[in-house]
Each structure stands twice: as structure tokens, then as C-alpha cells.
Protein backbone atom coordinates (compact mmCIF):
# COMPACT_ATOMS: atom_id res chain seq x y z
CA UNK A 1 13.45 -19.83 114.72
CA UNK A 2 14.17 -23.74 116.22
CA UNK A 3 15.62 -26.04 113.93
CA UNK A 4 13.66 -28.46 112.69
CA UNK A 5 13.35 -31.76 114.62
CA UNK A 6 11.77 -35.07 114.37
CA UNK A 7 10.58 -37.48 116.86
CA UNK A 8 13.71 -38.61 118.46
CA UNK A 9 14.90 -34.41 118.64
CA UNK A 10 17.19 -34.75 116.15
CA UNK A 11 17.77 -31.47 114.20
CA UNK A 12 17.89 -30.99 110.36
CA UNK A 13 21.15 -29.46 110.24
CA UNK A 14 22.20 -28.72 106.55
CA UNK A 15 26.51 -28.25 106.21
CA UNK A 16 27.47 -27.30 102.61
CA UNK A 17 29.47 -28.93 100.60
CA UNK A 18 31.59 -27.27 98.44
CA UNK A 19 30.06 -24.22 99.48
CA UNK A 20 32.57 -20.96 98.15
CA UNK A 21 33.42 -23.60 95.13
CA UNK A 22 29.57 -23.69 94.63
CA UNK A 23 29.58 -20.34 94.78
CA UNK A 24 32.75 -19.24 92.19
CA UNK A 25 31.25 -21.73 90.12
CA UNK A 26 27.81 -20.33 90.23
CA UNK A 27 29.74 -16.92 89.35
CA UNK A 28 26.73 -15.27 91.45
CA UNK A 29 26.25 -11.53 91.06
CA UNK A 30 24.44 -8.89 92.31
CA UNK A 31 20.50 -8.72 91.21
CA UNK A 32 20.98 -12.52 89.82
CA UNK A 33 17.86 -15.57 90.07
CA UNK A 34 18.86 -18.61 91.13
CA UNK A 35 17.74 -21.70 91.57
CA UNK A 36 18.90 -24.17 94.00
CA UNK A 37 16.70 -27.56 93.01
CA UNK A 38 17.63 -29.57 96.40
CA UNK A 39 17.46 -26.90 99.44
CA UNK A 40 18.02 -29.10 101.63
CA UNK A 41 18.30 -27.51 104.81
CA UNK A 42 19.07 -24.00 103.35
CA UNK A 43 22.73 -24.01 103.91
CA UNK A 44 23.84 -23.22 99.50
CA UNK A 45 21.10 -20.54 99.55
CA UNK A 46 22.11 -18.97 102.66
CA UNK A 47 25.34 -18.50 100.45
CA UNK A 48 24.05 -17.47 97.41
CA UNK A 49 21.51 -15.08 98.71
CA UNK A 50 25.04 -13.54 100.97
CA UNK A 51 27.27 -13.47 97.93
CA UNK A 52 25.90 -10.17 96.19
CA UNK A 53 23.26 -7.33 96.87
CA UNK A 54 19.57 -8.36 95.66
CA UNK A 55 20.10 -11.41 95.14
CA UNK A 56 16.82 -13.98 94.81
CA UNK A 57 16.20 -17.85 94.73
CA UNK A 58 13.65 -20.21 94.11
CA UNK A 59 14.55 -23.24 96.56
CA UNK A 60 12.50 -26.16 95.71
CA UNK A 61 12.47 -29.97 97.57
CA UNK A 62 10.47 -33.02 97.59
CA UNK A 63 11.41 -33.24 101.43
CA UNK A 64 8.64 -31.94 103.70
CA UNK A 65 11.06 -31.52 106.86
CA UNK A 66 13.64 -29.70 104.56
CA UNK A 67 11.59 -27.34 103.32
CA UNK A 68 10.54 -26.37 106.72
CA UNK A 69 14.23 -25.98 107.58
CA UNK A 70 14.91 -24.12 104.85
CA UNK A 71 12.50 -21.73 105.98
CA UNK A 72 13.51 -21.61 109.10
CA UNK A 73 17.48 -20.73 107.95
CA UNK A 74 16.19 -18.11 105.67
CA UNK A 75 13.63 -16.44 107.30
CA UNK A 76 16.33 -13.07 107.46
CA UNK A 77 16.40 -13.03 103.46
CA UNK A 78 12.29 -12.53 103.11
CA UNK A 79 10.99 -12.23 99.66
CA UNK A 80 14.59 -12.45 98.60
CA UNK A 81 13.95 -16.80 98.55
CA UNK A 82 10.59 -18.52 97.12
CA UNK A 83 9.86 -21.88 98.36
CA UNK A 84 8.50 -24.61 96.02
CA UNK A 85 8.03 -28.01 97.74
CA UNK A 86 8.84 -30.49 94.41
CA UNK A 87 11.34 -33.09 93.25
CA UNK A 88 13.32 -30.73 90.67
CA UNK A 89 12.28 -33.45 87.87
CA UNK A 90 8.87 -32.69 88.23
CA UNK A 91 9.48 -28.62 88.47
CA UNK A 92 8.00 -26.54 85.71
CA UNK A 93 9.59 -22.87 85.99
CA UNK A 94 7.34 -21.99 83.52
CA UNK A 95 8.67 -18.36 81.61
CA UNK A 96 11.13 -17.90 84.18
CA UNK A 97 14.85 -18.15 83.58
CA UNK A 98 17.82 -18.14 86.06
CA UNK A 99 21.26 -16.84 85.93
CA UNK A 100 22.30 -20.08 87.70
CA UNK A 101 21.32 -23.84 88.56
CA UNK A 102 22.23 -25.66 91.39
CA UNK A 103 21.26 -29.16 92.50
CA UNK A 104 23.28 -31.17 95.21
CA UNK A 105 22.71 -34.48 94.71
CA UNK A 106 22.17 -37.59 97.35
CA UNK A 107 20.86 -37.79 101.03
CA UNK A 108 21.91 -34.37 102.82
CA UNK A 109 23.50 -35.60 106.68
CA UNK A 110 20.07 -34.69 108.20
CA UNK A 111 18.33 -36.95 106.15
CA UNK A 112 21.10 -39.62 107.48
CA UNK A 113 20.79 -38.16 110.87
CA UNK A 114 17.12 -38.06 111.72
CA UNK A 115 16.36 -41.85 112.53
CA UNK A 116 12.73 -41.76 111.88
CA UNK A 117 13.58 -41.81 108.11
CA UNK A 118 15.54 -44.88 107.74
CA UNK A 119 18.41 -44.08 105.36
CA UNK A 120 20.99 -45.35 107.62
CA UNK A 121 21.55 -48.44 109.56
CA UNK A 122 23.40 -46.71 112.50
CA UNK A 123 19.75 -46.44 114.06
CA UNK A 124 17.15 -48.42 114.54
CA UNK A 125 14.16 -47.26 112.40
CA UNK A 126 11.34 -48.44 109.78
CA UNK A 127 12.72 -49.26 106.42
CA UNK A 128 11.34 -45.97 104.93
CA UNK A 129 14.08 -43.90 102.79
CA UNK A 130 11.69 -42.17 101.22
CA UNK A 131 12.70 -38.59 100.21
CA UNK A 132 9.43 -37.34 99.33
CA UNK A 133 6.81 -39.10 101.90
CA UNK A 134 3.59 -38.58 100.04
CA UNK A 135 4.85 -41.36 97.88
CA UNK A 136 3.76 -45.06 98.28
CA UNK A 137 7.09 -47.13 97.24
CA UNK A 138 9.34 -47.78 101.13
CA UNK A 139 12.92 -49.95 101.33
CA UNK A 140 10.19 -52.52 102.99
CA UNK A 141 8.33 -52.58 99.91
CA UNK A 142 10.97 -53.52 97.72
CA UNK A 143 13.01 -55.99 100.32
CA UNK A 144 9.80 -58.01 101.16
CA UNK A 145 8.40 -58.32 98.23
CA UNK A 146 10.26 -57.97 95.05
CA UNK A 147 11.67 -61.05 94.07
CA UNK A 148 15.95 -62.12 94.76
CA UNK A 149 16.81 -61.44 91.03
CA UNK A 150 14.98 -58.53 91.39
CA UNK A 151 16.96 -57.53 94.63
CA UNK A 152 20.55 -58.47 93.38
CA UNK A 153 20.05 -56.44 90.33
CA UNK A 154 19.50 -53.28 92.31
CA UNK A 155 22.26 -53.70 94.80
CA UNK A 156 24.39 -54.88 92.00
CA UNK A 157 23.71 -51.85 89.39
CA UNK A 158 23.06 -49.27 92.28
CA UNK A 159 25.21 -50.25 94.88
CA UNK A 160 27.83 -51.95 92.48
CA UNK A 161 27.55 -54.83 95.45
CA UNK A 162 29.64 -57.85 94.08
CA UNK A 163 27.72 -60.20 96.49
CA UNK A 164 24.60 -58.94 95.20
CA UNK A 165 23.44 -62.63 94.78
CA UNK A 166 24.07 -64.13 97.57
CA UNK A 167 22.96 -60.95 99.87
CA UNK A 168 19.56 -60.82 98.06
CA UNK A 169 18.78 -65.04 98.57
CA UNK A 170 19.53 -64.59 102.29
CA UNK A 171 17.35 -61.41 102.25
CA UNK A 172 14.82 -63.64 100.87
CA UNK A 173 15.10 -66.38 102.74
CA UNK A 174 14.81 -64.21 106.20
CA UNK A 175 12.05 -61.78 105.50
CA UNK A 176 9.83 -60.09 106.43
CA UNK A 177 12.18 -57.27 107.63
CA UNK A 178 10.82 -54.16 109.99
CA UNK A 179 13.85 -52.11 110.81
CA UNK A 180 17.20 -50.80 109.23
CA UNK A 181 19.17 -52.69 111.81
CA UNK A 182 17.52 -56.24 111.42
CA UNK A 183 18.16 -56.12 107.40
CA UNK A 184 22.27 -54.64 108.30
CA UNK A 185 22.68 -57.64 110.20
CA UNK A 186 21.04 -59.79 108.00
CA UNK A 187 23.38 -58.81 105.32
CA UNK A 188 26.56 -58.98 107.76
CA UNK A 189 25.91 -62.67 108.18
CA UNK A 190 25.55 -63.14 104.50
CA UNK A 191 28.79 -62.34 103.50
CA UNK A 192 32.20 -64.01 104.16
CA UNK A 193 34.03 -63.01 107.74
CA UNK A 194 36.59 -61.16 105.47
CA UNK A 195 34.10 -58.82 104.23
CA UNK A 196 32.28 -58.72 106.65
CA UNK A 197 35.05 -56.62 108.99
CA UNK A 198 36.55 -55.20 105.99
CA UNK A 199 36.90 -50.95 105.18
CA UNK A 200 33.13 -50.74 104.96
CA UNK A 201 29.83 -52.36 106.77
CA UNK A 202 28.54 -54.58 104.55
CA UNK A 203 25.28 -53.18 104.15
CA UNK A 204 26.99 -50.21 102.84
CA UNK A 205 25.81 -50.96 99.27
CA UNK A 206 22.78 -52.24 99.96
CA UNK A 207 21.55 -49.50 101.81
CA UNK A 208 22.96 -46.79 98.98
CA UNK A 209 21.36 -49.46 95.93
CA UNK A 210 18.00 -49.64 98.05
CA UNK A 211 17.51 -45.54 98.79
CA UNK A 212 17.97 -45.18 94.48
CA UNK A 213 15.81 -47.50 94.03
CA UNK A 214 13.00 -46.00 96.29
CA UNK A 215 13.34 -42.45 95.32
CA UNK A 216 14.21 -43.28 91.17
CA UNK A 217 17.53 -41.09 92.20
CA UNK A 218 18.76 -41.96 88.55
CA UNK A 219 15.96 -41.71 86.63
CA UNK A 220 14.95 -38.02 88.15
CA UNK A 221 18.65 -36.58 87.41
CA UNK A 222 18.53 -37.68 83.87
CA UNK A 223 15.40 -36.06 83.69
CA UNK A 224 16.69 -32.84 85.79
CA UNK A 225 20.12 -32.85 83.71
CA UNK A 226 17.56 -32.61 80.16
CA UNK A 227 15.75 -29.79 81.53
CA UNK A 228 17.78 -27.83 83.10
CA UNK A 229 20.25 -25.78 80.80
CA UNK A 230 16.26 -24.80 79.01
CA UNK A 231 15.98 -22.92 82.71
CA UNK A 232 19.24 -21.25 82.26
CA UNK A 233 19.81 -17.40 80.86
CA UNK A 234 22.56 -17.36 78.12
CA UNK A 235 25.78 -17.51 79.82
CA UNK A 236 24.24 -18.84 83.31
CA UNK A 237 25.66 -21.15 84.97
CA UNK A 238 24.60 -25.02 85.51
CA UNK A 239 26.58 -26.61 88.92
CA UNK A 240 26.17 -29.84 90.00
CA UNK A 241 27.23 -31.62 93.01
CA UNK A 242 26.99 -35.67 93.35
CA UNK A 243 28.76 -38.04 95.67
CA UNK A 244 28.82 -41.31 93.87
CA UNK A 245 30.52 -43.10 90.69
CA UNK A 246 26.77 -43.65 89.29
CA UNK A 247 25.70 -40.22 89.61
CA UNK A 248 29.15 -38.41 88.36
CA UNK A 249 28.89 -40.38 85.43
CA UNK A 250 25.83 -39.10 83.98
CA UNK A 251 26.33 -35.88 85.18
CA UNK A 252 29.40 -35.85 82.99
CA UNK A 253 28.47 -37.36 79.95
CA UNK A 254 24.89 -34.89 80.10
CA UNK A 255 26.81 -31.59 80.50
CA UNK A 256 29.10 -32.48 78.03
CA UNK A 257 26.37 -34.06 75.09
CA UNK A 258 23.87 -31.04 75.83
CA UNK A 259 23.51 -28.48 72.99
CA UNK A 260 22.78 -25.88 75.59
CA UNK A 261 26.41 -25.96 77.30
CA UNK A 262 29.66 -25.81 77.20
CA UNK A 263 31.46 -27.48 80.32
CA UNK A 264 33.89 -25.14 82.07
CA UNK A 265 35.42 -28.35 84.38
CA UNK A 266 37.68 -30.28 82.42
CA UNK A 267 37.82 -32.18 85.89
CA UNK A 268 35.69 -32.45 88.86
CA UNK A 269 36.29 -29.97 91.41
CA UNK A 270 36.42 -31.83 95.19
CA UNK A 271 36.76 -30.94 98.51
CA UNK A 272 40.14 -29.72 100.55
CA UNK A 273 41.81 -31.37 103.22
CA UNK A 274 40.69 -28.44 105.48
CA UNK A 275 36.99 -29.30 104.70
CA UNK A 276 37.01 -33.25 104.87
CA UNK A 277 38.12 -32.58 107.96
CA UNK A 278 35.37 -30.76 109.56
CA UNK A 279 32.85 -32.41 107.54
CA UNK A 280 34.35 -35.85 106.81
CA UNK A 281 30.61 -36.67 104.66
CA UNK A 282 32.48 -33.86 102.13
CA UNK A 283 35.29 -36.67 101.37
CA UNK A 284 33.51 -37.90 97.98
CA UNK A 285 32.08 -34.74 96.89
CA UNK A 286 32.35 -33.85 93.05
CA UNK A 287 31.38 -30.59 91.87
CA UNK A 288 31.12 -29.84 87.47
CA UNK A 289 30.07 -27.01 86.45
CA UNK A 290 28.92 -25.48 82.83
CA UNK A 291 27.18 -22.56 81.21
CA UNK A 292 24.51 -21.74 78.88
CA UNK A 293 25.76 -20.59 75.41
CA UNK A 294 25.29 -17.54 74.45
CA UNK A 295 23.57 -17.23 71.02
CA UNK A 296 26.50 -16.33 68.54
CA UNK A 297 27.73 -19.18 70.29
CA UNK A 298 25.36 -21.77 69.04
């Protein structure tokens, strides 16, 4: 089957991060469920549904064009992979257990990729950066309306931007914005020379703090990270990939106060110089990992 494409012909290409350490962590084994909570474009299922003989997996996302990749990538597995289009705070497994978990947290590179979506500033595009479109709230929304406290707090808290203020009062002052490109130059000019040249683009931040707040990316993985371990069999395995301080945190401090687990990463495990190399998005990459006690355990 074609790879998915949007207007533009880009392709939703899904690379996997932390793939075989995904996998070891996962300790998949032959005739185990899974369930990988962000599919993305397929490319963690195509692994786990490879790694041992009858394998299944429920592969659920709020993204309409992932799912459709996903299908597309594992077409070969048939009834082997069940496809549930939800964001994995919302899912309700119902009796059904798993003898693993796996959510990989953040925008996948397609999402990034495809222009029509907005999540990067490299392209010209609507302010969308909505992961799951059938919902209202857009970046526009929230830059052209809410109010400049409102605005620094977000790229201050979500994009730990310490020129949250005076980013948000230009923002203000210049709206209404359209595009991903008018708002990253917006922001350029509101910030000193310095920073604006320095390691980073300036809008950086902003555009990370804005795509949180749109899709409640905190919110849903405290909710996913109290569920969860309830979905596990005893001794399955919970694995969790993020790419940021804010969402490492939590997922620390949840695996390691949950009743349900015990956390087999003292550290985080992150990519090799071998990977970051052919998939330089892999550079910030933290993987934890923990498993479901077994009763005498409790």
C-alpha cells in the first residue's frame, strides 16, 4: 500500500525510537497482547508484532492520518493488530489485559513533517497543531485570543521560555496571526539579537508550550500514567518513551508512586551515538520502563 500523504505529498513516515530498547524492555514473547497507545505511523508495532510468533496488538491514536498509516505498514500482520482510533486517556480496554504497555510520547517526525498540520515553523501553514482534528481548540485559538498573562504562562510552564513576557505582549500587540511562519518571526523580533541567533530559533519554546497546550499533552499522560499499570497482566511490562524535561518528570515520579509497579530503570535508557545519527530527532529520547507486580508481591 502508498504511504500516507497530505496535501503538499508529504508522506507519514514513522522511524522508531528506541526501537530494540523498546522492545527488551517490553520483554515481548511469543503469544503476548500488547498495546501500543500512540501508533503513530506503525513503526513500534511493526517490531513488536516481528519479535515473537503470535504475537497481537491493539494500536490506538487520536491522529486520523496515523491511523491510516498504521494500517497501511501493517496490513502483512492481519488480525494479528486491532486498530482503535482514541487518545490513550480516553481508552477503555474494558476486561482486557496486556502483557505490555507502550506509549511514545510527543509529535512523531510526520506530524512535524506534513505542513498542513502546523506543528513546526519550518513551513508555512495554519496555526493548527491539533493531534486529534475533530477537536475545536487550534494554536490560533489560543494566540489570538487568550489574553498575554495567559500566553506567557503557557510558554513559560510548557516551554520553560524565560522571555515568556515579553514574547506574549508582542504576540499581543501584533495579532491576529494566520500562519506558523508569521507568529516565528514575530517572536524572532521580540527577543534580544543575542537570542535571537543563539543554539535554538526562538520560537522553539513557543511552538513546543503552544502544541501542549492545544492537545492537554500533560493533562492526558497523567491521566494515561493512572490507568495504565490497571491494563497490565501481573508481571507485564509498562514502557514509556518522552522527549522533554516536563514529560520525563511525571513519567518518573508516576512509575515510581504507583502501587501497581515496581520500576526496573534506575535511569532513563537513551539513544546511541549510532542512532542519533541516522535519526538526529532520537537525540532527547528517554525510555523508563516498569512492571506490574505480581500478587505475592503486593
Amino acid at each position: 500500500m502508498n504511504p500516507v500523504t497530505d496535501s503538499h505529498g508529504s508522506s507519514f513516515v514513522h522511524i522508531p525510537v528506541l526501537g530494540q530498547e523498546a522492545i527488551a524492555g517490553l520483554a515481548v514473547h511469543a503469544d503476548g497482547r500488547y498495546l501500543d497507545a500512540t501508533v503513530g505511523g506503525g513503526g513500534h508495532s511493526a517490531l513488536i508484532l516481528d519479535a515473537a510468533p503470535n504475537v497481537r496488538v491493539t494500536a490506538i491514536d487520536q491522529d486520523e492520518q496515523a491511523i491510516a498509516a498504521a494500517q497501511a505498514k501493517l496490513a502483512q500482520f492481519g488480525d494479528r493488530v486491532q486498530f482503535v482510533r482514541s487518545n490513550f486517556a480516553n481508552y477503555a480496554p474494558g476486561a482486557e489485559t496486556f502483557d505490555g504497555v507502550l506509549a511514545d510520547l510527543g509529535v512523531s517526525s510526520a506530524q512535524f513533517d506534513i505542513p498542513d498540520r502546523g506543528f513546526s515553523f519550518r513551513h508555512k501553514a495554519p496555526l493548527d497543531m491539533r493531534m486529534d482534528q475533530r477537536q475545536h481548540l487550534t494554536a490560533a485559538d489560543i494566540i489570538n485570543t487568550w489574553s498575554d498573562k495567559q500566553l506567557a504562562d503557557v510558554f513559560y510552564t510548557y516551554g520553560e521560555e524565560r522571555l515568556s513576557r515579553q514574547i506574549a505582549r508582542r504576540i499581543v500587540e501584533r495579532r491576529p496571526f494566520e500562519t506558523t511562519t508569521d507568529l516565528a518571526e514575530t517572536i524572532a523580533h521580540s527577543v534580544p539579537r543575542s537570542y535571537r541567533y543563539g543554539r535554538i530559533h526562538p520560537a522553539t519554546r513557543v511552538f513546543q508550550a503552544l502544541r501542549i497546550a492545544v492537545n492537554r499533552e500533560l493533562e492526558v499522560l497523567e491521566t494515561f500514567l493512572a490507568q495504565a499499570p490497571t491494563w497490565l497482566n501481573p508481571g507485564g511490562r509498562l514502557a514509556i518513551i518522552s522527549f522533554h524535561s516536563l514529560e520525563d518528570r511525571i513519567v518518573k515520579h508516576r512509575l515510581r508512586e504507583s502501587e501497581f509497579l515496581t520500576v526496573l530503570t534506575k535511569k532513563p535508557i537513551i539513544p546511541q551515538d549510532d542512532e542519533i545519527e541516522l535519526n538526529p530527532r532520537a537525540r532527547s529520547a528517554k525510555l523508563r520502563v516498569a512492571e506490574r507486580l505480581k500478587p505475592d508481591q503486593n
